[in-house]
Structure formats: C-alpha cells, structure tokens
Protein backbone atom coordinates (compact mmCIF):
# COMPACT_ATOMS: atom_id res chain seq x y z
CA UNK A 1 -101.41 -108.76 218.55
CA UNK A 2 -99.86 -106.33 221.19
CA UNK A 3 -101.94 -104.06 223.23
CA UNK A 4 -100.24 -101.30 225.32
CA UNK A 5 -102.47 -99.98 228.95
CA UNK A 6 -101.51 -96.78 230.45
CA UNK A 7 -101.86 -98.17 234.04
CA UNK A 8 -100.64 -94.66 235.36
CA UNK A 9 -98.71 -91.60 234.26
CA UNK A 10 -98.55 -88.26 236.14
CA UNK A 11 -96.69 -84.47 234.86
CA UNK A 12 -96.16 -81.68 236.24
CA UNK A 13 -93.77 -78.84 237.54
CA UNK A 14 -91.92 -78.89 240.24
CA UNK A 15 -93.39 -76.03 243.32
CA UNK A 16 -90.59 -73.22 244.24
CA UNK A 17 -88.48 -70.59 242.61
CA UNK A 18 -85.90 -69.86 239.90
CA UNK A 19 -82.38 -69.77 241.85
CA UNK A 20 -80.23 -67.47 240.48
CA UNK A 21 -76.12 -67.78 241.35
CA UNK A 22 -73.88 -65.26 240.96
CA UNK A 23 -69.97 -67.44 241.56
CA UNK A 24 -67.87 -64.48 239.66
CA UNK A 25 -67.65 -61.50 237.55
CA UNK A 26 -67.80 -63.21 234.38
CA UNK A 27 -71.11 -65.13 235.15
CA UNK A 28 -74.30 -65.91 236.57
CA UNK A 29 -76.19 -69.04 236.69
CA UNK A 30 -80.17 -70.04 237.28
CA UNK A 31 -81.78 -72.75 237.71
CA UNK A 32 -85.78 -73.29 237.80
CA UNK A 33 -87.55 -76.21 238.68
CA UNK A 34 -88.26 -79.39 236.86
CA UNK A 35 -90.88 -80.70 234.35
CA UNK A 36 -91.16 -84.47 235.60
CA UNK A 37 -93.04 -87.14 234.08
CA UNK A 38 -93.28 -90.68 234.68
CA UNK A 39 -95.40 -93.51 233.41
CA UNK A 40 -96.64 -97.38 233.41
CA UNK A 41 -97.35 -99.06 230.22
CA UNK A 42 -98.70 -102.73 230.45
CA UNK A 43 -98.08 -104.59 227.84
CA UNK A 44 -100.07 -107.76 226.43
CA UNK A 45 -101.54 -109.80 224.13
CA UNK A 46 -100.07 -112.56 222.17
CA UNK A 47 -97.20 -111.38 219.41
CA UNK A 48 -97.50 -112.72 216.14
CA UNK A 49 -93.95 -112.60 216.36
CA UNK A 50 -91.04 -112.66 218.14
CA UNK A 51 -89.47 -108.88 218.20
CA UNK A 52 -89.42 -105.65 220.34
CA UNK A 53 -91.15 -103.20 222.03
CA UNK A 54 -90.19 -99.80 223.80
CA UNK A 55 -92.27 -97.58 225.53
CA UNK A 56 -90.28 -94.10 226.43
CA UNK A 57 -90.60 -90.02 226.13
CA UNK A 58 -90.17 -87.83 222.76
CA UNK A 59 -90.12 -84.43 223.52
CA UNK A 60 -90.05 -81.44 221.19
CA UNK A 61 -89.63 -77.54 221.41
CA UNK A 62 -92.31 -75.98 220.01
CA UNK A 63 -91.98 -72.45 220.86
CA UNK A 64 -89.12 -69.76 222.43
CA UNK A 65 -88.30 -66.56 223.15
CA UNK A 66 -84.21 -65.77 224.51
CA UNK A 67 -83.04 -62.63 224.77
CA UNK A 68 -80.10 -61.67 226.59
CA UNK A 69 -80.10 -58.15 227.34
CA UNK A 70 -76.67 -55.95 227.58
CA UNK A 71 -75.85 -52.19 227.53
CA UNK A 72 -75.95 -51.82 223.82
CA UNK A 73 -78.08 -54.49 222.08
CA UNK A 74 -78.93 -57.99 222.88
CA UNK A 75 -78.04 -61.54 222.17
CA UNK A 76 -80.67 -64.07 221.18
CA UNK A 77 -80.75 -68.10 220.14
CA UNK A 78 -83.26 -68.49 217.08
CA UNK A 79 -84.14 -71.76 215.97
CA UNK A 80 -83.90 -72.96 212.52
CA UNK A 81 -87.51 -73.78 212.69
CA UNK A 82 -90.04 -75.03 215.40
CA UNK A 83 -91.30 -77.55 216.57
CA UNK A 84 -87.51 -79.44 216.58
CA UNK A 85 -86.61 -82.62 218.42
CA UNK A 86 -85.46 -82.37 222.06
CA UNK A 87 -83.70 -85.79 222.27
CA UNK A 88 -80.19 -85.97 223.99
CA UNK A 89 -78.95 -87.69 220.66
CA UNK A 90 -80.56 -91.14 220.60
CA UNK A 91 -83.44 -90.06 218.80
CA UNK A 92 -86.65 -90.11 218.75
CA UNK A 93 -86.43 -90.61 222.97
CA UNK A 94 -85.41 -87.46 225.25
CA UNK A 95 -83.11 -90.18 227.07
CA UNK A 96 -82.59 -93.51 227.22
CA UNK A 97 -81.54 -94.56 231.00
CA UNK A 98 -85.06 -93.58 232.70
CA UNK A 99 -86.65 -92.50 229.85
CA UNK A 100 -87.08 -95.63 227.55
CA UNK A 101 -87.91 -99.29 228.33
CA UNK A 102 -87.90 -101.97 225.97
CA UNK A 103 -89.72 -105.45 226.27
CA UNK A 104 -88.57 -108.67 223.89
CA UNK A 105 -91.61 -110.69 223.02
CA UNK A 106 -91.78 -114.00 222.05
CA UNK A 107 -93.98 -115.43 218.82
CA UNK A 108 -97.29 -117.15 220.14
CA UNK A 109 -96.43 -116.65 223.65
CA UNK A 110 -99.03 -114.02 225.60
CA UNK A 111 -96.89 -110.95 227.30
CA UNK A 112 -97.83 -110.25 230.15
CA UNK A 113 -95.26 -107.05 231.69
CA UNK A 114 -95.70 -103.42 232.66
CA UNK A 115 -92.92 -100.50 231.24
CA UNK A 116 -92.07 -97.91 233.88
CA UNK A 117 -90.45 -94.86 232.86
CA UNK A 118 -89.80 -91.62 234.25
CA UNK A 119 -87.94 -88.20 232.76
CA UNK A 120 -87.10 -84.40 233.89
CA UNK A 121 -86.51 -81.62 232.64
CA UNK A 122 -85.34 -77.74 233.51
CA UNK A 123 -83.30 -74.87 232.54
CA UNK A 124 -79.62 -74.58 234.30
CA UNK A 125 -77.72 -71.92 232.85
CA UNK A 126 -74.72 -69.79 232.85
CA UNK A 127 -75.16 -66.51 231.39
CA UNK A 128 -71.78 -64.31 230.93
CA UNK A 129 -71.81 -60.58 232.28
CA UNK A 130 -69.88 -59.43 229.02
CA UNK A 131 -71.23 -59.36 225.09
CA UNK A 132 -71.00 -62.47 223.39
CA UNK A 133 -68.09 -60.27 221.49
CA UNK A 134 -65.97 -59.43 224.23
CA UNK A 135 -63.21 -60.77 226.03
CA UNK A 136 -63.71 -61.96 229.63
CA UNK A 137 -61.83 -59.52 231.29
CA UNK A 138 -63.79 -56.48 229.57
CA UNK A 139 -66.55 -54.72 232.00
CA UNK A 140 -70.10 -56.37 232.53
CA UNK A 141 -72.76 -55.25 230.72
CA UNK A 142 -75.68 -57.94 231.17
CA UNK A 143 -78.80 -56.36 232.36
CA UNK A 144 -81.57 -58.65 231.68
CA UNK A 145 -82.55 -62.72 230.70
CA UNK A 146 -85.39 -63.17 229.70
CA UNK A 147 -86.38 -66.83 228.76
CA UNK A 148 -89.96 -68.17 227.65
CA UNK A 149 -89.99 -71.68 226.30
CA UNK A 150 -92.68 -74.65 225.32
CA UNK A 151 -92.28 -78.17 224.82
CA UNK A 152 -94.74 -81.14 224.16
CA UNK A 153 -93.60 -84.35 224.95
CA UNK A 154 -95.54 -87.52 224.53
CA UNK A 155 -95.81 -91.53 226.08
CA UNK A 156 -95.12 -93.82 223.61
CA UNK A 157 -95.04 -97.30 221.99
CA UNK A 158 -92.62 -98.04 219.68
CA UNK A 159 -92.53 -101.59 217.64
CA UNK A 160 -88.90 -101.27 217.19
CA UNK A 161 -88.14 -103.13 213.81
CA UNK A 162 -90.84 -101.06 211.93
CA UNK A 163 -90.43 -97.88 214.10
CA UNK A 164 -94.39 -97.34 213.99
CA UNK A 165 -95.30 -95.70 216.66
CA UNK A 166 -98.37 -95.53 219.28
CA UNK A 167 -99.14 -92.21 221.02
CA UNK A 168 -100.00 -93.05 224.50
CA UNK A 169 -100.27 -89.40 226.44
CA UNK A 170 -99.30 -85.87 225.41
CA UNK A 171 -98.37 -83.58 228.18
CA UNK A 172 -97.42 -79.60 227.14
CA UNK A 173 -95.63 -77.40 229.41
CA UNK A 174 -93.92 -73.90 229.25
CA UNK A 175 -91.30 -72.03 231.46
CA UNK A 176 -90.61 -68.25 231.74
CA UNK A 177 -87.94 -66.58 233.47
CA UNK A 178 -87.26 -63.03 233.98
CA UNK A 179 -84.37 -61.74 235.40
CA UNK A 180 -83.28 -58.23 236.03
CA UNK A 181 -79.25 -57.53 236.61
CA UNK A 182 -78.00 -53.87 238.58
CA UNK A 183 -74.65 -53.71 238.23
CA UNK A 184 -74.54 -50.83 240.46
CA UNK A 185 -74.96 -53.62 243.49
CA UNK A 186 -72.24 -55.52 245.27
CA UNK A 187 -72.03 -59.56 243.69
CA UNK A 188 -74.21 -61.82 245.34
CA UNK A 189 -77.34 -58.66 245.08
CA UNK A 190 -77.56 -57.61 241.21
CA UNK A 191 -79.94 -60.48 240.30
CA UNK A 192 -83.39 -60.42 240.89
CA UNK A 193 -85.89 -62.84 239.25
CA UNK A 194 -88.84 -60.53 238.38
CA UNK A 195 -91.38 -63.20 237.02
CA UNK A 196 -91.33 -66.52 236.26
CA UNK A 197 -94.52 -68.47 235.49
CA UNK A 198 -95.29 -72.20 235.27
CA UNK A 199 -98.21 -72.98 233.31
CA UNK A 200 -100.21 -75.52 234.56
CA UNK A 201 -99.39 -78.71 232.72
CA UNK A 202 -102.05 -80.32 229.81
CA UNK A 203 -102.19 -83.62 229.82
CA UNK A 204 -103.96 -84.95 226.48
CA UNK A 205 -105.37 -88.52 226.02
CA UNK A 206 -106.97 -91.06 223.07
CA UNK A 207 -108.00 -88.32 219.75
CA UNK A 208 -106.54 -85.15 221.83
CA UNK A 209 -103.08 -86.23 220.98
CA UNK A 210 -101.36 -84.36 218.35
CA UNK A 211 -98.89 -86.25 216.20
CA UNK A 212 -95.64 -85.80 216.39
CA UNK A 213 -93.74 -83.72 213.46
CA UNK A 214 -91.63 -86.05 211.32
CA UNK A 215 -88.96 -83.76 211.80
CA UNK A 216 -88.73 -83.82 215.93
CA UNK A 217 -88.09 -87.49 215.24
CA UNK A 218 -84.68 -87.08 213.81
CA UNK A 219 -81.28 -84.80 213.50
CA UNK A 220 -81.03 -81.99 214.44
CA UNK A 221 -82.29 -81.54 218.65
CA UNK A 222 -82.49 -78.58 219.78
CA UNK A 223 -78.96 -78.01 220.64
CA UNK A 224 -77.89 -78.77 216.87
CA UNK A 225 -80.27 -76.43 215.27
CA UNK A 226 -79.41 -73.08 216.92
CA UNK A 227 -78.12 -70.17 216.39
CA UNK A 228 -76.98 -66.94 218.32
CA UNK A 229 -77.87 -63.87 216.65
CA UNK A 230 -76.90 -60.03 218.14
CA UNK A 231 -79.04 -57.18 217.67
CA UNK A 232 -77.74 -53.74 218.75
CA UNK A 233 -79.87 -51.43 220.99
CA UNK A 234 -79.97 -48.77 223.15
CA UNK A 235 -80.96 -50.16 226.83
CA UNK A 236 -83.75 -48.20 228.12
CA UNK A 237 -84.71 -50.27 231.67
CA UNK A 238 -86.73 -53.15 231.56
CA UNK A 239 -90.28 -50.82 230.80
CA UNK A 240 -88.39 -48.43 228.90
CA UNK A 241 -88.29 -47.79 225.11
CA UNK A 242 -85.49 -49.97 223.13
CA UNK A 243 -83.94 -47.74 220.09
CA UNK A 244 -82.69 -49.76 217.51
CA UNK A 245 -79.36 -48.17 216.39
C-alpha cells in the first residue's frame, strides 16, 4: 500500500501593487501579483503493484465578477457555471512542467521518494480603450475595470491508472482590482488603480478539504467556458448612479 506525507507546502500572495501599462491608444495592460504555491509529497510504502503515481495542483474558479466599464454600457465575461476547471488543457492539473510530478513504483518493492511541485498564478491583461463593437481606430471610451475573482486549488495524489484521487491541502485565494480610466489626462496618467485587495490565503488540511466538483476535473477550463456579454448604460462616475437604457 502507498502512503503520501505532506513534508511541506506553503501559499500565499505575492506583497506589492497592481501595475497598470498604458503602451498605446488602443490599450492598457495590468498586472497584479502572484498566487504561488509549492509543495513536498513523500511517498512510501510497499505497492502491491507496479504502476504510477502523480502528485500536482487542480485549481478551479469558483467565483467572478468582470465588468469593463465604457461611456455607454459595459462589457462583462459570465461563466457558463461556477466552480469550472482552471487547467491549462491537460486536465485535471493547472500545469504540468512545475505543477505535476509523477513517481513509477515497482510491485513488492518499498518507495521510498519525495514529489516537489510548485505553481503561480496572476492576472496580466490587456484591456482595449474602445467597445468590444468598435473598430480600433474609433475614440476611447474605457472608464473603469473592475475585476474580483476566487479560486481553490488543492495538493494532490493521483494513482494514475484508476485516476482516484487523494486530497492532500486546499488553499483558497481571491484577487480584486479596481481601476479608474480619465481620458481627459495625457497617456501614461489616465489609470489609477483605486483598490485592490488580497485576501489572506486559507490553507485547509485532513476533513477541512472540500472535494473537488466532478466537473473542474474535465473540459471546459475556464477559458473554454466563457462568454462576453454587453450591457448598455449610462456612465455616471465610479459612485454615481448607472441608468440602464
């Protein structure tokens, strides 16, 4: 029988600010610091078998607000439903460079290894000036991003020919970025990040992990499931009233 011993793991956000980029009058661009986690699994006992092991991140979405405010509504991504997967397409992992490690054990013979792997994650963006509708030459319009999204992601063990997995640590984190665009000010000045909080990180062990849904273990991530929506408005200032037309 396997055992799997979380000899360390450590999460948390990276300290400093959301850096905001404005290269042109068709874009800007932020960037806020990264989620990083990283882990060591031991693995031993003696296999009753000879197969595979991996020990690696799954990370889901589980909640997010995106609006993108302009002049005379706002554009927003919508999911087709939360929590989804947030694998880069070799699910159930996030990755699988850093992210995933796999051990080959041998039938009878006692394991004796330890698993390191590590992961990050952030928001870098580009976010055009003009509507979603219009052409890149028409006038900018974009006076607000606002961004607020969770994620769990969890340590685990996978026996690879069954694809039963072990939940080894649970760590939940959340972003929120706020940025206000003036138009009125020369490029390089119209951005100003008005609030962005990082929420401490939870870290969850033993009968405090959640399971994973069945669904963030397969097609579609995040990416694939998507979709950008407009909703037309009157822009009233960040604390002013929004009139639906």
């Amino acid at each position: 029988m396997i055992t799997a011993t979380v000899t360390s793991f450590s999460s948390a956000i990276d300290s400093g600010q959301t850096v905001v980029t404005e290269p042109n009058d068709q874009r800007i661009g932020y960037t806020t610091p990264h989620f990083r986690a990283s882990a060591s699994v031991k693995i031993g006992g003696v296999p009753e078998k000879t197969e595979a092991f991996s020990v690696g991140f799954i990370q889901a979405v589980t909640a997010m607000t995106y609006k993108i405010y302009y002049s005379d509504g706002y554009s927003s991504w919508k999911f087709k439903r939360l929590p989804v997967s947030d694998s880069d397409g070799n699910y159930p992992w996030y990755g699988v460079s850093t992210e995933k490690s796999t051990l080959n054990v041998t039938k009878n013979i006692a394991a004796n290894s330890t698993l390191s792997v590590s992961m990050n994650d952030n928001f870098a963006v580009n976010v055009s000036l003009q509507r979603p509708q219009d052409a890149a030459t028409a006038a900018p319009q974009l006076r607000r991003v606002l961004r607020e999204q969770a994620f769990s992601c969890w340590l685990v063990l996978r026996q690879d020919a069954t694809k039963k997995l072990t939940l080894l640590r649970q760590a939940d984190w959340a972003l929120k970025v706020d940025i206000s665009v003036d138009l009125t000010q020369p490029r390089g000045s119209r951005c100003t990040v008005d609030n962005i909080t990082q929420s401490p990180v939870s870290i969850y062990t033993a009968q405090k992990i959640s399971q994973i849904p069945a669904n963030c273990l397969v097609a579609p991530n995040a990416n694939g499931s998507q979709n950008l929506i407009w909703m037309p408005e009157v822009w009233q200032g960040v604390s002013g009233k929004i009139v639906v037309l």
